[in-house]
N, C-alpha and C. Protein backbone atom coordinates (compact mmCIF):
# COMPACT_ATOMS: atom_id res chain seq x y z
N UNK A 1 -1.71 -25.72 -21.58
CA UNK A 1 -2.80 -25.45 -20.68
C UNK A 1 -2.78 -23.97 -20.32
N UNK A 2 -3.65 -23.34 -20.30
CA UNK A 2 -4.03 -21.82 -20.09
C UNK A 2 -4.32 -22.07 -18.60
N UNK A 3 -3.82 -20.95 -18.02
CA UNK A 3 -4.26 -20.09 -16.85
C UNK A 3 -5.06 -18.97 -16.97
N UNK A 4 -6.10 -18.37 -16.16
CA UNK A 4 -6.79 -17.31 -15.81
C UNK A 4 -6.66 -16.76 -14.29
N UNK A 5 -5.72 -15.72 -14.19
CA UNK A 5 -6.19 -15.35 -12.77
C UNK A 5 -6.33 -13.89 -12.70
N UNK A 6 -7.64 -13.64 -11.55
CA UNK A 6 -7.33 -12.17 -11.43
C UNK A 6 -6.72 -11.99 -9.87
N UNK A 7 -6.22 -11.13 -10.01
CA UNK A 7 -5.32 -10.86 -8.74
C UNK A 7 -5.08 -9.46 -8.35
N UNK A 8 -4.52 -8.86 -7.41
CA UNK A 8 -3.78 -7.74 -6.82
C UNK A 8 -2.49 -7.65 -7.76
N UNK A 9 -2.14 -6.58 -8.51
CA UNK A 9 -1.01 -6.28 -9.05
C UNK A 9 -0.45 -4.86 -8.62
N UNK A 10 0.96 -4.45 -9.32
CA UNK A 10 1.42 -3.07 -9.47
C UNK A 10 1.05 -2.76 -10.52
N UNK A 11 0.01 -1.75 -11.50
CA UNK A 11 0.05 -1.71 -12.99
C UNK A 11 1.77 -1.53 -13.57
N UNK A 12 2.59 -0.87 -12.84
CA UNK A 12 3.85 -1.50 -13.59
C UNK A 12 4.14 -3.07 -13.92
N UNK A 13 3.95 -3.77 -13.36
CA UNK A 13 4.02 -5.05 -13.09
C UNK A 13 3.18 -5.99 -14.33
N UNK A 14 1.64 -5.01 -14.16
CA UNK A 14 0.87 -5.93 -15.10
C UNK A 14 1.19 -5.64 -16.27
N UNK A 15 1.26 -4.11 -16.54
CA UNK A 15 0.97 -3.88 -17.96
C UNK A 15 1.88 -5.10 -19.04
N UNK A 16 2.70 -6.01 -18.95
CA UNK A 16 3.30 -6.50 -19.55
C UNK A 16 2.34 -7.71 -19.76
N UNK A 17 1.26 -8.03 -19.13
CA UNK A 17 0.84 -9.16 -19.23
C UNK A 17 -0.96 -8.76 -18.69
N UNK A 18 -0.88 -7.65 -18.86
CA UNK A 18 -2.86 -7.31 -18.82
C UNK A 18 -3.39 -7.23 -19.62
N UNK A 19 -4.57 -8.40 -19.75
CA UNK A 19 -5.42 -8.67 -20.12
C UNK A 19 -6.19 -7.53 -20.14
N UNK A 20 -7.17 -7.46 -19.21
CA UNK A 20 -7.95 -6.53 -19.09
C UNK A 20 -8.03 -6.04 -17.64
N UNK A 21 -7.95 -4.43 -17.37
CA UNK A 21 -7.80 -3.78 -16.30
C UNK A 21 -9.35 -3.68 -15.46
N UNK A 22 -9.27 -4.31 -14.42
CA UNK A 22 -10.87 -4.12 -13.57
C UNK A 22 -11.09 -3.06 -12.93
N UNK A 23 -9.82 -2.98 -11.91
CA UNK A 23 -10.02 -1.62 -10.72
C UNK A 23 -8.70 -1.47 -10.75
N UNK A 24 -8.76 0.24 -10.40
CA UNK A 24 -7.45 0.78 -9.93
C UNK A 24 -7.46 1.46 -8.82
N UNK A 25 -6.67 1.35 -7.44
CA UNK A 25 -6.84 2.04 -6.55
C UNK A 25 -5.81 2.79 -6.05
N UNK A 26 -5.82 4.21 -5.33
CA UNK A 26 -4.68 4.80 -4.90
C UNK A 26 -4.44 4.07 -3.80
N UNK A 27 -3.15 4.25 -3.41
CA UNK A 27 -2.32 4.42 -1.62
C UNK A 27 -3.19 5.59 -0.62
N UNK A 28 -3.67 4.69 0.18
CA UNK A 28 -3.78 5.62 1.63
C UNK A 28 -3.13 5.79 2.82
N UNK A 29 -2.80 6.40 3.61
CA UNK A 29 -1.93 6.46 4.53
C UNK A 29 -2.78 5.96 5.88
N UNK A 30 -2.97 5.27 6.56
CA UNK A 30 -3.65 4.73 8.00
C UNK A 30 -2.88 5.42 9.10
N UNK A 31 -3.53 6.08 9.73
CA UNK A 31 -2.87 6.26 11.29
C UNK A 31 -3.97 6.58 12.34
N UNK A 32 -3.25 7.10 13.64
CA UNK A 32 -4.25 6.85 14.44
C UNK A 32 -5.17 8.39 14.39
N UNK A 33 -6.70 8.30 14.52
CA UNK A 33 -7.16 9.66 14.90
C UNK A 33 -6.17 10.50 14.97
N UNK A 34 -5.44 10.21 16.79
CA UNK A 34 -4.99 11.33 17.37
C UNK A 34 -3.43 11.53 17.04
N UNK A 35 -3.20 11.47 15.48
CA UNK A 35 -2.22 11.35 14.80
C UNK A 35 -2.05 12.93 14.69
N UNK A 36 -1.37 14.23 14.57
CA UNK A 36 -0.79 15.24 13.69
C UNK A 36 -1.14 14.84 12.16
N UNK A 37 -1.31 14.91 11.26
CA UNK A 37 -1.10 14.05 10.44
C UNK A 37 -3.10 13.74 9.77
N UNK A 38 -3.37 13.56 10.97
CA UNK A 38 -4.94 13.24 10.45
C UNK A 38 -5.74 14.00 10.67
N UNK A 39 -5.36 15.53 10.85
CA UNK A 39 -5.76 16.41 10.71
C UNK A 39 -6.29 17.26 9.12
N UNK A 40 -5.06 16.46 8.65
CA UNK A 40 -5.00 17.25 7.06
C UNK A 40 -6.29 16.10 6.32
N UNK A 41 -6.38 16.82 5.24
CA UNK A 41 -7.23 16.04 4.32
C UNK A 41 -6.46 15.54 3.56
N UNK A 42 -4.96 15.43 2.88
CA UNK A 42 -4.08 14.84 2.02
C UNK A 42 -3.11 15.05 2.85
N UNK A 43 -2.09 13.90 2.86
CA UNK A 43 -0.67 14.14 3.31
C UNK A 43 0.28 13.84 2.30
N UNK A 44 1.22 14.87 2.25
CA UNK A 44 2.45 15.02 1.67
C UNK A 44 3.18 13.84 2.26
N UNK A 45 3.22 13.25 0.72
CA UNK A 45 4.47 12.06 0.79
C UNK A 45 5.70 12.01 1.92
N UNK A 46 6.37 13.87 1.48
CA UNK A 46 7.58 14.29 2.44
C UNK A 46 6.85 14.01 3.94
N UNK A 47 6.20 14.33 4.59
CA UNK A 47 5.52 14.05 5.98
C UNK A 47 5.59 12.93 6.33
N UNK A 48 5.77 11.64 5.78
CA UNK A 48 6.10 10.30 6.63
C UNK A 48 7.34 10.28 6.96
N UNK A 49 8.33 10.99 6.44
CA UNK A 49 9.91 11.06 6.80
C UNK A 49 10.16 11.03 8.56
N UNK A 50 10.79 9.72 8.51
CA UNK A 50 11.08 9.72 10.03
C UNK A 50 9.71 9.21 10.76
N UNK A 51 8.35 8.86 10.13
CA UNK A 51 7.31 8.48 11.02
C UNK A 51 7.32 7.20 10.81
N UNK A 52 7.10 6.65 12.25
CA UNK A 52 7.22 5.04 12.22
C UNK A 52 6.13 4.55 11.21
N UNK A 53 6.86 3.34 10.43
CA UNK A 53 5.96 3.04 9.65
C UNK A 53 5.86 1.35 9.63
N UNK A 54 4.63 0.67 9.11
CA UNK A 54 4.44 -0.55 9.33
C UNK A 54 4.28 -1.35 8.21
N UNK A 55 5.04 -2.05 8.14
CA UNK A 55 4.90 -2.84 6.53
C UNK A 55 5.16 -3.67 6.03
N UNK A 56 4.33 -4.19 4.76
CA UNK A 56 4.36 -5.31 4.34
C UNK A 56 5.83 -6.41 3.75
N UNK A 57 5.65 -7.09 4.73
CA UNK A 57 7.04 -8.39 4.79
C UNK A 57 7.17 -8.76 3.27
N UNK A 58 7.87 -8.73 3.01
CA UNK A 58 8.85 -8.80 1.18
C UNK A 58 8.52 -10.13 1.42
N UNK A 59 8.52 -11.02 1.80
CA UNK A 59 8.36 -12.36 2.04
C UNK A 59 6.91 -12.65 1.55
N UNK A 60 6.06 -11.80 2.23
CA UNK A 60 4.45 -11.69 1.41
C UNK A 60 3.97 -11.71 0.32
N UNK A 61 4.75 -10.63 0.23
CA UNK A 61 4.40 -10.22 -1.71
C UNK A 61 5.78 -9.20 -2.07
N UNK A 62 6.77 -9.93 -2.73
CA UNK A 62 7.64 -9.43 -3.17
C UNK A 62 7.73 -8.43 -4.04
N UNK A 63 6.42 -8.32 -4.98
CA UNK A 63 6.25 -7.54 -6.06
C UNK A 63 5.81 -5.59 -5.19
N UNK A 64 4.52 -6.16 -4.26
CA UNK A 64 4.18 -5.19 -3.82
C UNK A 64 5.10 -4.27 -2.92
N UNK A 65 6.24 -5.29 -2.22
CA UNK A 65 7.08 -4.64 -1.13
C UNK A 65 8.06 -3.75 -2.15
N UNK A 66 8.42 -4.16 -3.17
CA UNK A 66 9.43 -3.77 -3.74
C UNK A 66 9.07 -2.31 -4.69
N UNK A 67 7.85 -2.49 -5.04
CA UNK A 67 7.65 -1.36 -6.04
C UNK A 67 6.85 -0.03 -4.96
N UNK A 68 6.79 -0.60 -3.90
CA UNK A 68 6.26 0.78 -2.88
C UNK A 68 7.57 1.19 -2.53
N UNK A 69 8.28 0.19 -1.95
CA UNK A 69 9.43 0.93 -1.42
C UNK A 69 10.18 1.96 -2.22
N UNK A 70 10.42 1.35 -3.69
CA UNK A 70 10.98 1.83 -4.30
C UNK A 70 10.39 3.28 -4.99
N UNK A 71 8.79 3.33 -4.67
CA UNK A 71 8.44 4.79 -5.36
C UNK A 71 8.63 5.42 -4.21
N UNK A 72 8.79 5.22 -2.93
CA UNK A 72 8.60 5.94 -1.80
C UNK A 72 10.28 6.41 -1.42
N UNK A 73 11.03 5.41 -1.82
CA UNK A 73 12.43 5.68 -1.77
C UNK A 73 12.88 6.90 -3.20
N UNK A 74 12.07 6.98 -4.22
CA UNK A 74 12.38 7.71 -5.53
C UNK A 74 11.59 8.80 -4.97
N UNK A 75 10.67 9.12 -4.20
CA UNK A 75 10.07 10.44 -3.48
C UNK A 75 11.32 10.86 -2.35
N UNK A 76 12.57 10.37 -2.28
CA UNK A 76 13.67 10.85 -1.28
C UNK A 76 13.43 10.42 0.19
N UNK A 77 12.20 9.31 0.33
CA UNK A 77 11.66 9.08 1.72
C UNK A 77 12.94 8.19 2.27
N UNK A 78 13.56 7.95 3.59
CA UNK A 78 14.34 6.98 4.04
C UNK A 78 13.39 6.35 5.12
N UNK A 79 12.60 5.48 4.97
CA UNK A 79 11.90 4.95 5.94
C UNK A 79 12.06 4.50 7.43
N UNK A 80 11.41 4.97 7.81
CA UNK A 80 11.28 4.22 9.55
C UNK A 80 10.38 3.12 9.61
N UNK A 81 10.76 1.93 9.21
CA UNK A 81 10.27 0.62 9.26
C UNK A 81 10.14 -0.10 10.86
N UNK A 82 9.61 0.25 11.34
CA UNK A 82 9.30 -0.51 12.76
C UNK A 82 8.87 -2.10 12.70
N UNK A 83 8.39 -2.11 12.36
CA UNK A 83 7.81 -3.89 12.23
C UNK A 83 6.69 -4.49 10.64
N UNK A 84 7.68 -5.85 10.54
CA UNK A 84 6.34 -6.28 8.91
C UNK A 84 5.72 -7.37 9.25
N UNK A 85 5.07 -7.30 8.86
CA UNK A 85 3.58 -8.25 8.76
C UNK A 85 3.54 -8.76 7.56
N UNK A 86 2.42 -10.61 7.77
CA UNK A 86 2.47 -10.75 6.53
C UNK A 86 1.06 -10.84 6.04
N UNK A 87 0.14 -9.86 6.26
CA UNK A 87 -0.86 -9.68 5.96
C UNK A 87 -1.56 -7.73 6.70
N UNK A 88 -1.98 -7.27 5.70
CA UNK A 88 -2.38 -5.74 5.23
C UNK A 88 -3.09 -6.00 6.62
N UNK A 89 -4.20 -6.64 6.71
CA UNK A 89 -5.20 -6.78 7.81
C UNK A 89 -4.65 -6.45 9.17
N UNK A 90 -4.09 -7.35 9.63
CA UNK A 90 -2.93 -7.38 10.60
C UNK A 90 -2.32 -6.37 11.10
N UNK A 91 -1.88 -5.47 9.58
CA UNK A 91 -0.99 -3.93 10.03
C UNK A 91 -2.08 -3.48 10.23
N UNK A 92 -2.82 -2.81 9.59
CA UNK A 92 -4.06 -1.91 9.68
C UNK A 92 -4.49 -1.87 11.34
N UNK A 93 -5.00 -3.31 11.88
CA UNK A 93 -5.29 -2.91 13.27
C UNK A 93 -4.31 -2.66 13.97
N UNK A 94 -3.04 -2.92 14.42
CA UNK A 94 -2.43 -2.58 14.85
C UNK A 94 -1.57 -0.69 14.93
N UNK A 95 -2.12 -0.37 13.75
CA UNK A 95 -1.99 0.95 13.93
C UNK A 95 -2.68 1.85 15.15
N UNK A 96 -4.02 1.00 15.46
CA UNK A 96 -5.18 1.91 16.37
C UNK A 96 -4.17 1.29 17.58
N UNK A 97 -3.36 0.71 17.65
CA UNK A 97 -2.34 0.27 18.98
C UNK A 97 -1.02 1.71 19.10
N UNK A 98 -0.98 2.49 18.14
CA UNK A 98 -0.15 3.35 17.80
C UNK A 98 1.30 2.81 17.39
N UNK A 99 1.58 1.73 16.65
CA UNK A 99 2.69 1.48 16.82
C UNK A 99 3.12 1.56 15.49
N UNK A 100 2.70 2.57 14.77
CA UNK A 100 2.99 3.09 13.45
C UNK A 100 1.84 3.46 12.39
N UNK A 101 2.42 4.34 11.18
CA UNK A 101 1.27 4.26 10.27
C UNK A 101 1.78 3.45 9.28
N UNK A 102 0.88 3.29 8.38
CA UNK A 102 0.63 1.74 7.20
C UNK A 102 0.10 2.57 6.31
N UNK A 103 0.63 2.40 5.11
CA UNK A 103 0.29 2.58 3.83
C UNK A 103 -0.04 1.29 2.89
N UNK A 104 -1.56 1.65 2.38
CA UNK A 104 -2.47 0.23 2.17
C UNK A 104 -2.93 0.78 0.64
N UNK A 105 -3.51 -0.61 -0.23
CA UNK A 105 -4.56 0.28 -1.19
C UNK A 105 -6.20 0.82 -0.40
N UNK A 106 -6.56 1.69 -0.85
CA UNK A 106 -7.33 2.40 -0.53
C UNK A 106 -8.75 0.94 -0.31
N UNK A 107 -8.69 0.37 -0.46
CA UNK A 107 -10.04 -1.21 -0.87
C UNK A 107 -9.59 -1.94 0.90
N UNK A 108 -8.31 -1.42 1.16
CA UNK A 108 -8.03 -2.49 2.88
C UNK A 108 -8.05 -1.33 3.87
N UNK A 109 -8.35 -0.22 3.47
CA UNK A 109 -8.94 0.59 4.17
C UNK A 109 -10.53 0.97 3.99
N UNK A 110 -11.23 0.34 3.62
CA UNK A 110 -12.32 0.44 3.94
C UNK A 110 -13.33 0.33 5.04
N UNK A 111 -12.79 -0.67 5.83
CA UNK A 111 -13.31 -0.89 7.41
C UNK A 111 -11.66 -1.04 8.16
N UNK A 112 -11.87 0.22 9.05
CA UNK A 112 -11.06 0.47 9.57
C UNK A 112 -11.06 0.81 10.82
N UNK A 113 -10.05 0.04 11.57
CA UNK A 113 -10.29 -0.15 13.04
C UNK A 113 -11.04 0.99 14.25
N UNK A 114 -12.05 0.96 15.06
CA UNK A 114 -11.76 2.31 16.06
C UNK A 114 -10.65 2.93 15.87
N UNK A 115 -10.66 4.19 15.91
CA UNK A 115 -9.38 5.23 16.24
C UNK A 115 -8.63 5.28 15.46
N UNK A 116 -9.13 4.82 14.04
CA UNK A 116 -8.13 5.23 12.64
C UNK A 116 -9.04 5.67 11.75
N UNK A 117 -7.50 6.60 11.10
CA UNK A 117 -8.19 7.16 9.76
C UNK A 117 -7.26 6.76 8.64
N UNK A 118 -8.05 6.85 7.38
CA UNK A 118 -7.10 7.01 5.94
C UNK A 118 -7.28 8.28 5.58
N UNK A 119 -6.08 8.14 5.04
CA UNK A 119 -5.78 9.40 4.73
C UNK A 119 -4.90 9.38 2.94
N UNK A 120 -5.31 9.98 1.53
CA UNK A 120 -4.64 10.16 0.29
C UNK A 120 -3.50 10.85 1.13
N UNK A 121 -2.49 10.11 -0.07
CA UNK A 121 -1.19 11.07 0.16
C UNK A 121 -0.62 11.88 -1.36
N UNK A 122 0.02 12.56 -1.19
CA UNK A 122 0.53 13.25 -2.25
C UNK A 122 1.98 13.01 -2.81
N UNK A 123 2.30 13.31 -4.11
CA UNK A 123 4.03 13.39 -4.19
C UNK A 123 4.30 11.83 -4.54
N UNK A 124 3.89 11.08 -4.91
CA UNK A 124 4.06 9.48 -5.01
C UNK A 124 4.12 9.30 -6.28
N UNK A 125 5.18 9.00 -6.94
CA UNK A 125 5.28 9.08 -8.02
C UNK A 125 5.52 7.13 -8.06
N UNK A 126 4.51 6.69 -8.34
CA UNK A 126 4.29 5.06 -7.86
C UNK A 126 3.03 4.57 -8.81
N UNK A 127 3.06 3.25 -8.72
CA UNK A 127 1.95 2.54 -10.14
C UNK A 127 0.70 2.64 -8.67
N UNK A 128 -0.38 2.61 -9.26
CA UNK A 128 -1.55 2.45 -8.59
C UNK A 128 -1.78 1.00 -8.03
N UNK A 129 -2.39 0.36 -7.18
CA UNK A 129 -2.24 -0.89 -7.10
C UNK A 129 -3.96 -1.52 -7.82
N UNK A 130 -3.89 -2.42 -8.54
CA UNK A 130 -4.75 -2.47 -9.41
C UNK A 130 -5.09 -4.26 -9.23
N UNK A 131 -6.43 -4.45 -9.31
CA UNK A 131 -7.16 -5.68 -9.69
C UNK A 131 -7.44 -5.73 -10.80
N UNK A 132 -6.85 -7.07 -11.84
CA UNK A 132 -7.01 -7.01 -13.31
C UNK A 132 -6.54 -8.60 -13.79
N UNK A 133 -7.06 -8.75 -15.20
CA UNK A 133 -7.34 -10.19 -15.17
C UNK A 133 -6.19 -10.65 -16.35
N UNK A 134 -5.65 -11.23 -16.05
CA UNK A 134 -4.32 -11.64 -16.32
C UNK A 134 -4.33 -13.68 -17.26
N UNK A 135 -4.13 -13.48 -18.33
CA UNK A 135 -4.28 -14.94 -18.67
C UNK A 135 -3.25 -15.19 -19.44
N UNK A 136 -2.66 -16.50 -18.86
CA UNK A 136 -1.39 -17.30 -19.29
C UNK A 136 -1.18 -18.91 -19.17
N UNK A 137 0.28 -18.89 -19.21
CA UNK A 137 0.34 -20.33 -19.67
C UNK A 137 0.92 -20.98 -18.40
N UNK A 138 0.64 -22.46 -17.82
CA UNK A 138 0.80 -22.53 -16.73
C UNK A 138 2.60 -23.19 -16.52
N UNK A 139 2.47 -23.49 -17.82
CA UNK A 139 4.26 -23.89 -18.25
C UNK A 139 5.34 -23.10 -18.33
């Protein structure tokens, strides 16, 4: 029996098993307006060092927690993890609460709470996070 699904991937992740690629989106950085930080038009990867940050529970999506951390940890970042969530939505508003910034694909920042901005970051040497259609076997 064949499977078809399209889903949220890491293109590291898919390329072993992509079908065909739909969308690819960068990482944005979420914080509040009256952030330092959301002043710039791009932020340097190095610039989250030490800023509280909010993020997605490994429990959620194991694939996604693991391959951000890990490009963000291969950029020399040591994170300030304040609190995870198990849903993007969830972090996102809670940023306009100030209780950290969130790094999202650029598609869950599209409506974004009062008193936040996204923001591209730079220096991320990380797979894009990508929607793409994936078909297999369910055995």
């Amino acid at each position: 029996m064949s499977l078809t699904e399209v889903g949220r991937a890491f293109l590291s992740q898919a390329k072993a098993r992509l079908d065909e690629l739909l969308l690819e989106e960068p990482f944005v950085v979420v914080l509040p307006k009256s952030h330092p930080l959301a002043a710039q038009k791009t932020i340097d990867v190095v610039a989250l060092q030490d800023e509280p940050l909010l993020f997605l529970d490994r429990n959620a999506a194991p694939g996604y927690n693991d391959a951000l951390l890990g490009a963000l940890s291969a950029a020399g970042l040591v994170l300030n993890i304040v609190q995870e969530f198990a849903e993007l939505s969830t972090m996102v508003g809670l940023v306009a609460s100030h209780l950290g910034l969130a790094i999202v694909p650029s598609s869950v920042a599209i409506s974004l709470p009062s008193g936040t901005v996204a923001r591209p970051f730079t220096a991320l040497e990380s797979p894009f996070a990508a929607w793409c259609w994936m078909e297999g076997d369910t055995q």
